[in-house]
PDB file of N, CA and C in Angstrom:
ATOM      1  N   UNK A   1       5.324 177.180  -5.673  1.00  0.00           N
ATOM      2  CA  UNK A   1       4.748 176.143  -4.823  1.00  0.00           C
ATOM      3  C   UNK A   1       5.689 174.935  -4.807  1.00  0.00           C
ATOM      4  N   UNK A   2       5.792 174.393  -3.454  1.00  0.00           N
ATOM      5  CA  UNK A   2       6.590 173.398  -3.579  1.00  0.00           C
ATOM      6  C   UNK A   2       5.975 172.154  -3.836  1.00  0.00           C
ATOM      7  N   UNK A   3       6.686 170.817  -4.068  1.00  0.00           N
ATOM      8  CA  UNK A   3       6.114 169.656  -4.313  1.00  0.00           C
ATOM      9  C   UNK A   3       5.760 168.731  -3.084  1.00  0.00           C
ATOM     10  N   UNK A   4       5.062 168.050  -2.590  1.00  0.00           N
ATOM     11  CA  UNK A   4       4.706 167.758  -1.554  1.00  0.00           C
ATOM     12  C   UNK A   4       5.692 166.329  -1.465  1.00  0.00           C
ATOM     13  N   UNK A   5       6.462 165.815  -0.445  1.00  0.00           N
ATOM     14  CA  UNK A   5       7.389 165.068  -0.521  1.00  0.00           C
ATOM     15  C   UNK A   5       7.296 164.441   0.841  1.00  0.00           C
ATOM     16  N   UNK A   6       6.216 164.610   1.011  1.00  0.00           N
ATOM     17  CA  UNK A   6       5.671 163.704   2.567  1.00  0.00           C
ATOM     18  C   UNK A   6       5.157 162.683   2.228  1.00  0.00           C
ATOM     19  N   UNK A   7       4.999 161.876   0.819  1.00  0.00           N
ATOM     20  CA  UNK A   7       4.655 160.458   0.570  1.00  0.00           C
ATOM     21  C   UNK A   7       5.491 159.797   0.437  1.00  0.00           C
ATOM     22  N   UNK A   8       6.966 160.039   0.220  1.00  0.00           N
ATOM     23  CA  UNK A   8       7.934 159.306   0.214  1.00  0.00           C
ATOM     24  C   UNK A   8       8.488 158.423   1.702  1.00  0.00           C
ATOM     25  N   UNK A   9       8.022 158.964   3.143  1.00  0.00           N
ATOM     26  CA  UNK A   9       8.002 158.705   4.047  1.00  0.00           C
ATOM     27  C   UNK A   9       6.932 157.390   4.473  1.00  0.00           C
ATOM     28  N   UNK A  10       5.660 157.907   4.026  1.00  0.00           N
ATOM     29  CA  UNK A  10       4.431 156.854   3.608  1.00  0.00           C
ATOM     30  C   UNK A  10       4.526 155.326   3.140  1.00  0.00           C
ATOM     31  N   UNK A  11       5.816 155.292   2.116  1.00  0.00           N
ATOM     32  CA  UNK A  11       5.860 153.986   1.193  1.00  0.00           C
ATOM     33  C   UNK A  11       7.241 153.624   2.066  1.00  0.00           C
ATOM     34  N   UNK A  12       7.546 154.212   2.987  1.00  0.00           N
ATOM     35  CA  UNK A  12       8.788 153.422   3.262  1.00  0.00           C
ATOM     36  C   UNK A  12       8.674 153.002   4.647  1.00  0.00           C
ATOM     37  N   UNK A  13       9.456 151.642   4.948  1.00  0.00           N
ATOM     38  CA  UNK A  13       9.308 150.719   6.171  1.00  0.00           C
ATOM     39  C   UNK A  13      10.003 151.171   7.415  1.00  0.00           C
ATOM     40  N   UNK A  14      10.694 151.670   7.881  1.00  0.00           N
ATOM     41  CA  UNK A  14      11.942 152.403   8.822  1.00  0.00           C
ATOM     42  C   UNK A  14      11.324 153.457   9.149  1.00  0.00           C
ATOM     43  N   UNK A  15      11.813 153.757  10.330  1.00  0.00           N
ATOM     44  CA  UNK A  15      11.902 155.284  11.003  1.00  0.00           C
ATOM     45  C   UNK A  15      13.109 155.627  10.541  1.00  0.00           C
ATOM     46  N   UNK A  16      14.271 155.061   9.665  1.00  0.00           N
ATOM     47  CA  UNK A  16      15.489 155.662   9.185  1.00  0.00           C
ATOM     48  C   UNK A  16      16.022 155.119   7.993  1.00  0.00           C
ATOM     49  N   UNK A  17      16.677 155.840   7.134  1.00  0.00           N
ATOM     50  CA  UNK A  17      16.815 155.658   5.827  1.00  0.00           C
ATOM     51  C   UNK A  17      18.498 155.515   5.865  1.00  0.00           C
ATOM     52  N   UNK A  18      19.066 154.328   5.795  1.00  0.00           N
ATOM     53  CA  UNK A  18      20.640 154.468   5.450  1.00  0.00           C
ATOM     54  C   UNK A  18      20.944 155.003   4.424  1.00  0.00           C
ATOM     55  N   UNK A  19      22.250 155.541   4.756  1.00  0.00           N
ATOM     56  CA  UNK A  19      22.814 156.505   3.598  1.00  0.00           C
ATOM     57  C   UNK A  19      22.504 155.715   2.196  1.00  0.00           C
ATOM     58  N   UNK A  20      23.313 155.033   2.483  1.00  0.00           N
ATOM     59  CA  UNK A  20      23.213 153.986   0.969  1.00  0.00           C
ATOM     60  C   UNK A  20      22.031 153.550   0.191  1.00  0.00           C
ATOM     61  N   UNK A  21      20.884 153.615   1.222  1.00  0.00           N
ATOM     62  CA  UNK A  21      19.921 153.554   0.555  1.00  0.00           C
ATOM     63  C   UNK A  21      18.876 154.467   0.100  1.00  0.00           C
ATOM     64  N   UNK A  22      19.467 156.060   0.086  1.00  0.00           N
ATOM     65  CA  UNK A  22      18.701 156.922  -0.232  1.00  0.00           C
ATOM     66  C   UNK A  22      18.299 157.697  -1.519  1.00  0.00           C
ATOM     67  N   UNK A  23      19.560 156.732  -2.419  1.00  0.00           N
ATOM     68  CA  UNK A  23      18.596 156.858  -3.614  1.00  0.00           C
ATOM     69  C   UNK A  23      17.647 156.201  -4.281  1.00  0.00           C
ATOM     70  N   UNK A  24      17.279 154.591  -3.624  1.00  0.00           N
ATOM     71  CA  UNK A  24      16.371 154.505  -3.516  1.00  0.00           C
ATOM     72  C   UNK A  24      15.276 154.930  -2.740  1.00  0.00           C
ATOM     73  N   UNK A  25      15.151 155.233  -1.459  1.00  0.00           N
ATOM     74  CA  UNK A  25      14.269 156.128  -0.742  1.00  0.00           C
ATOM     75  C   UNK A  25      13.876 157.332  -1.462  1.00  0.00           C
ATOM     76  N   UNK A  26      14.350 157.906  -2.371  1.00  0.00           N
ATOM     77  CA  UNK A  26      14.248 158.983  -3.072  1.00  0.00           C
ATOM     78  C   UNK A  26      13.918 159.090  -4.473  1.00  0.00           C
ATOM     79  N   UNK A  27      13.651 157.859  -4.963  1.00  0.00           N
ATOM     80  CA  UNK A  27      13.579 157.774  -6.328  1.00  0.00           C
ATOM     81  C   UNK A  27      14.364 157.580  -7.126  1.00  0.00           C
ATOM     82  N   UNK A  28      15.837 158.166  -6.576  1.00  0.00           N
ATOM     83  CA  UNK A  28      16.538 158.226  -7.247  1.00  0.00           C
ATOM     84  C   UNK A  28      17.336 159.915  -7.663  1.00  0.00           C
ATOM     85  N   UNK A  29      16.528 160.773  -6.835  1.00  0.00           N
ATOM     86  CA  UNK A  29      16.856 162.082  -6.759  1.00  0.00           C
ATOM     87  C   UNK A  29      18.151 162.390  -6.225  1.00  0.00           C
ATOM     88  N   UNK A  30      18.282 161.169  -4.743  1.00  0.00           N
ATOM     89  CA  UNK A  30      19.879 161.548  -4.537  1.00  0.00           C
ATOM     90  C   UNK A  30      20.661 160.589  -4.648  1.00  0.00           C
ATOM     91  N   UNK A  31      22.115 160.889  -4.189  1.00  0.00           N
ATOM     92  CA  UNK A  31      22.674 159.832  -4.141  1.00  0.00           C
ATOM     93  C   UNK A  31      24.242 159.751  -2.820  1.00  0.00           C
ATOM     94  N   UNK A  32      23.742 158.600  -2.385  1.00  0.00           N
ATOM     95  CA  UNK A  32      24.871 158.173  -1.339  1.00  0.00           C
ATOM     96  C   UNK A  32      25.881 159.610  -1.108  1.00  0.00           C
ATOM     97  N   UNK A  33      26.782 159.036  -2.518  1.00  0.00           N
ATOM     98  CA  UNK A  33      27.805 159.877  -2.239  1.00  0.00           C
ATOM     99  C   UNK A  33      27.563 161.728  -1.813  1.00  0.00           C
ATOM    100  N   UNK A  34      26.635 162.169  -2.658  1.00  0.00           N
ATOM    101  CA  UNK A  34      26.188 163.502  -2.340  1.00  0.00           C
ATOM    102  C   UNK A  34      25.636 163.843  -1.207  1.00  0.00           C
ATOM    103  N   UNK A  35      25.118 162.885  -0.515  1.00  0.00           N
ATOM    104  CA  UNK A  35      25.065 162.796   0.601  1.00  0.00           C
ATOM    105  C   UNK A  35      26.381 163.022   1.728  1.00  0.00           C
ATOM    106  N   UNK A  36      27.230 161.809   1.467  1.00  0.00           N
ATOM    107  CA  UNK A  36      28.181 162.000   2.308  1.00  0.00           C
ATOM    108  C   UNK A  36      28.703 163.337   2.513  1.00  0.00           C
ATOM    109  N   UNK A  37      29.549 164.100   1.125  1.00  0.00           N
ATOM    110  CA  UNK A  37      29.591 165.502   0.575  1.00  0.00           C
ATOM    111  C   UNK A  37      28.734 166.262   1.545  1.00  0.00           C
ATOM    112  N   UNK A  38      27.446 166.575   1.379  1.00  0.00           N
ATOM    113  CA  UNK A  38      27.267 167.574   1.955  1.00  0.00           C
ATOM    114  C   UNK A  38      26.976 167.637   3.547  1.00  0.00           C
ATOM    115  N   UNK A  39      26.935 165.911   4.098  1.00  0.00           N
ATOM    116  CA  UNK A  39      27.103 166.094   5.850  1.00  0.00           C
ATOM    117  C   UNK A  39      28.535 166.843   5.805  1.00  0.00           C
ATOM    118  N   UNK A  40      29.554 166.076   5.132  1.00  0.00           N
ATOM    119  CA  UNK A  40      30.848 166.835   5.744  1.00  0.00           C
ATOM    120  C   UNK A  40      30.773 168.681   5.549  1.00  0.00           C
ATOM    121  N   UNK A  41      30.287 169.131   5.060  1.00  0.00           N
ATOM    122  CA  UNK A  41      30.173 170.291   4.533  1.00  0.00           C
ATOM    123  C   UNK A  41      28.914 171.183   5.689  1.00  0.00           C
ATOM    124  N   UNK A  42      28.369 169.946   6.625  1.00  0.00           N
ATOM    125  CA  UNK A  42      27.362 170.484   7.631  1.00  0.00           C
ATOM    126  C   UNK A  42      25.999 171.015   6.713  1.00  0.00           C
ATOM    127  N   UNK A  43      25.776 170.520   5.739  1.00  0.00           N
ATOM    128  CA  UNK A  43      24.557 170.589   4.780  1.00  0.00           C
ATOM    129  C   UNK A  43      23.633 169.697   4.529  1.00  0.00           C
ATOM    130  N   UNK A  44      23.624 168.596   5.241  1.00  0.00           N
ATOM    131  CA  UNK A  44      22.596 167.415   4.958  1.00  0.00           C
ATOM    132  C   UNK A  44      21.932 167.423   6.314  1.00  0.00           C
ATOM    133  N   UNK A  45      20.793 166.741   6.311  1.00  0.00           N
ATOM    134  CA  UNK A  45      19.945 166.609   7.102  1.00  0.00           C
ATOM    135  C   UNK A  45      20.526 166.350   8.750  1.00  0.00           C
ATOM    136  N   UNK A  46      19.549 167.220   9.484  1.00  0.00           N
ATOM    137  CA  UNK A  46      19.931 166.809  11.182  1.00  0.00           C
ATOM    138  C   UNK A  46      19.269 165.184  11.703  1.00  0.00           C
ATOM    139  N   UNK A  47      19.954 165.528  12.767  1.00  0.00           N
ATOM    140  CA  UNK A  47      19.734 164.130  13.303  1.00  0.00           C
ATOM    141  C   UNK A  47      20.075 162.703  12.929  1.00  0.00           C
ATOM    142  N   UNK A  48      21.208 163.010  11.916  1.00  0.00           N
ATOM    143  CA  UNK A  48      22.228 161.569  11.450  1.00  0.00           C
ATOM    144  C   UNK A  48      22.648 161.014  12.374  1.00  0.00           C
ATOM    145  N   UNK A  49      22.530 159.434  12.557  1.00  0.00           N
ATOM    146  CA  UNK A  49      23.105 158.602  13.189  1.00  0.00           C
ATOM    147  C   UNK A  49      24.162 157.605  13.038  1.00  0.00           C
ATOM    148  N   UNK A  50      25.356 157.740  13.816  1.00  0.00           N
ATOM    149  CA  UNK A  50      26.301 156.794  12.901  1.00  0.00           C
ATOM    150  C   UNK A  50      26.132 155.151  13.774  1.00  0.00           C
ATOM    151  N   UNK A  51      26.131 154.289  13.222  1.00  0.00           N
ATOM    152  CA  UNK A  51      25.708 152.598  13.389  1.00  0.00           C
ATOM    153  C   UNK A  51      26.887 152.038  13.053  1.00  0.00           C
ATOM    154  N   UNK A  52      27.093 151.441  14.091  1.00  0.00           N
ATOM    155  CA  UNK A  52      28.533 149.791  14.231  1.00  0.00           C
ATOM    156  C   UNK A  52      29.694 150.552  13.707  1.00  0.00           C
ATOM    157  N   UNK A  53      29.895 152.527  13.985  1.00  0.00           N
ATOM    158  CA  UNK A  53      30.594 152.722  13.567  1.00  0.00           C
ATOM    159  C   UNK A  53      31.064 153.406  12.897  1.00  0.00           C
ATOM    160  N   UNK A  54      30.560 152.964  11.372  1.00  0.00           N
ATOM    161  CA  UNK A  54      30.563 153.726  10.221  1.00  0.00           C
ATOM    162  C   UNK A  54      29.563 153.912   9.395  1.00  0.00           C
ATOM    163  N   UNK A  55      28.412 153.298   9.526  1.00  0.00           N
ATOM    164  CA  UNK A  55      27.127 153.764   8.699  1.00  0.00           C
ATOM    165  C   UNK A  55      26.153 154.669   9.635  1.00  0.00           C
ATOM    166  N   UNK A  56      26.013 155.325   8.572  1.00  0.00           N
ATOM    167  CA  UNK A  56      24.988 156.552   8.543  1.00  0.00           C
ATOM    168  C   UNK A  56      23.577 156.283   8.333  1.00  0.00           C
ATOM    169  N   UNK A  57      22.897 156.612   8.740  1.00  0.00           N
ATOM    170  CA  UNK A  57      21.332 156.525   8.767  1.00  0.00           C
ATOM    171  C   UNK A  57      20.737 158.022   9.148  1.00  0.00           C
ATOM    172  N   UNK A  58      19.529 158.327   8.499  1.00  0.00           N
ATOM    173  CA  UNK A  58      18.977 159.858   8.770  1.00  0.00           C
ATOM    174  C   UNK A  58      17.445 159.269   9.450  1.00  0.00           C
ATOM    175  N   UNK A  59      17.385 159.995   9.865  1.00  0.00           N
ATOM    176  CA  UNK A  59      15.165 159.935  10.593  1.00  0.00           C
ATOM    177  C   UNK A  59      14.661 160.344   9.089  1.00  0.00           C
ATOM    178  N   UNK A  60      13.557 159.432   9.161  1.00  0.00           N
ATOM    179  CA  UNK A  60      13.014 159.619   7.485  1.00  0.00           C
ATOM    180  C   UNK A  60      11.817 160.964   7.649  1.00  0.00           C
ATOM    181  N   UNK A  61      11.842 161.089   9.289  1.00  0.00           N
ATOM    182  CA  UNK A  61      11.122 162.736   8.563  1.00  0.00           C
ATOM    183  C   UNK A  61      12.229 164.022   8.890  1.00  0.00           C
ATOM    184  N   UNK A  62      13.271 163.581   9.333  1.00  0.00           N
ATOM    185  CA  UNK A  62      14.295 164.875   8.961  1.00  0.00           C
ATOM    186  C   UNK A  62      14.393 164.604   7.596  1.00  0.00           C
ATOM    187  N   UNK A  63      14.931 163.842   7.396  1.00  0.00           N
ATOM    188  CA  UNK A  63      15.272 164.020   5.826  1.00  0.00           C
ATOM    189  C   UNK A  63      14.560 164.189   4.847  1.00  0.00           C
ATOM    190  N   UNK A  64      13.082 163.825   4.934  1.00  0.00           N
ATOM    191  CA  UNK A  64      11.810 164.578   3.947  1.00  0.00           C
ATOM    192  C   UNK A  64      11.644 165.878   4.120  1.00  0.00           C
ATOM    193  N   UNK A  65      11.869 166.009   5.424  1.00  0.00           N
ATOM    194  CA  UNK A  65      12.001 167.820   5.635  1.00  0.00           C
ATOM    195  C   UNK A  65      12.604 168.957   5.103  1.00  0.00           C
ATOM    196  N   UNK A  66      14.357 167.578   5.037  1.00  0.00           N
ATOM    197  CA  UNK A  66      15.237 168.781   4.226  1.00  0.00           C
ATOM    198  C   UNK A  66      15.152 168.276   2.994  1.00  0.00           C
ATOM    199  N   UNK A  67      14.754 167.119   2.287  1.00  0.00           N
ATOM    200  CA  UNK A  67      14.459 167.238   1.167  1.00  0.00           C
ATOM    201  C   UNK A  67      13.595 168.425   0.954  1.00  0.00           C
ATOM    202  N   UNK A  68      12.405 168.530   1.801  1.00  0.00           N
ATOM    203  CA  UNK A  68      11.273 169.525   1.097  1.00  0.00           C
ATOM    204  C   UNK A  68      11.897 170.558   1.172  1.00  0.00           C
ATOM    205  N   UNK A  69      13.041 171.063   1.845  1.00  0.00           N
ATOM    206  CA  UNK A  69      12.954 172.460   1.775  1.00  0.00           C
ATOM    207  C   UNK A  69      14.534 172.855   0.849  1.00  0.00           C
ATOM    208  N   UNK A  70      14.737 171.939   0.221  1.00  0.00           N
ATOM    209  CA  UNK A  70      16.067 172.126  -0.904  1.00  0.00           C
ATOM    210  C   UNK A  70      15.054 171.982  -2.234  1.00  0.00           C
ATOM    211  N   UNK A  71      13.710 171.650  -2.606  1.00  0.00           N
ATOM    212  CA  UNK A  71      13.531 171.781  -3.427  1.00  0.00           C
ATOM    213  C   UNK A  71      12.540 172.660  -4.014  1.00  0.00           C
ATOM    214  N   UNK A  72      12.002 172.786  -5.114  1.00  0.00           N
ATOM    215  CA  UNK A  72      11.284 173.749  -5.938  1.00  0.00           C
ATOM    216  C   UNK A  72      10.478 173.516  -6.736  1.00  0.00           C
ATOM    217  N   UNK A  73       9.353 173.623  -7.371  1.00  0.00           N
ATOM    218  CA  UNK A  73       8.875 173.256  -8.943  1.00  0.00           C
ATOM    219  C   UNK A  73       8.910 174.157  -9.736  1.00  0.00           C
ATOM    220  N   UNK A  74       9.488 173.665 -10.183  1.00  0.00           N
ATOM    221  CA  UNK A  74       9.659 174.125 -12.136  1.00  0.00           C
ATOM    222  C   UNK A  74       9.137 174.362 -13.201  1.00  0.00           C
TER     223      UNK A  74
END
């Protein structure tokens, strides 16, 4: 059974989560850089947006999505 990870969307203010700020958006589960890593690799969440450029931002329910479906309970 997986863990339900649709409240993390709930407590947060945005329809989008900047890169940089997704380990806080996350608890702390991810982080920036692993992020970056696996867009280049075509493994992180759809629907990234790049802003003024060079920042990244995800839709906070793509990215709860692919959070939910990279993880497991233990």
């Amino acid at each position: 059974m997986k863990p339900d990870l649709s409240r993390l969307k709930n407590k947060w203010s945005s329809p989008f989560v900047a890169r940089e700020k997704v380990g806080e958006f996350s608890g702390g589960i991810l982080h920036p850089r692993t992020m970056a890593n696996l867009d280049a690799l075509g493994q992180g969440p759809k629907g990234r947006i790049r802003v003024a450029g060079k920042k990244i931002a995800y839709p906070v329910d793509e990215l709860v999505e692919w959070m939910q479906s990279r993880c497991e309970a233990v």
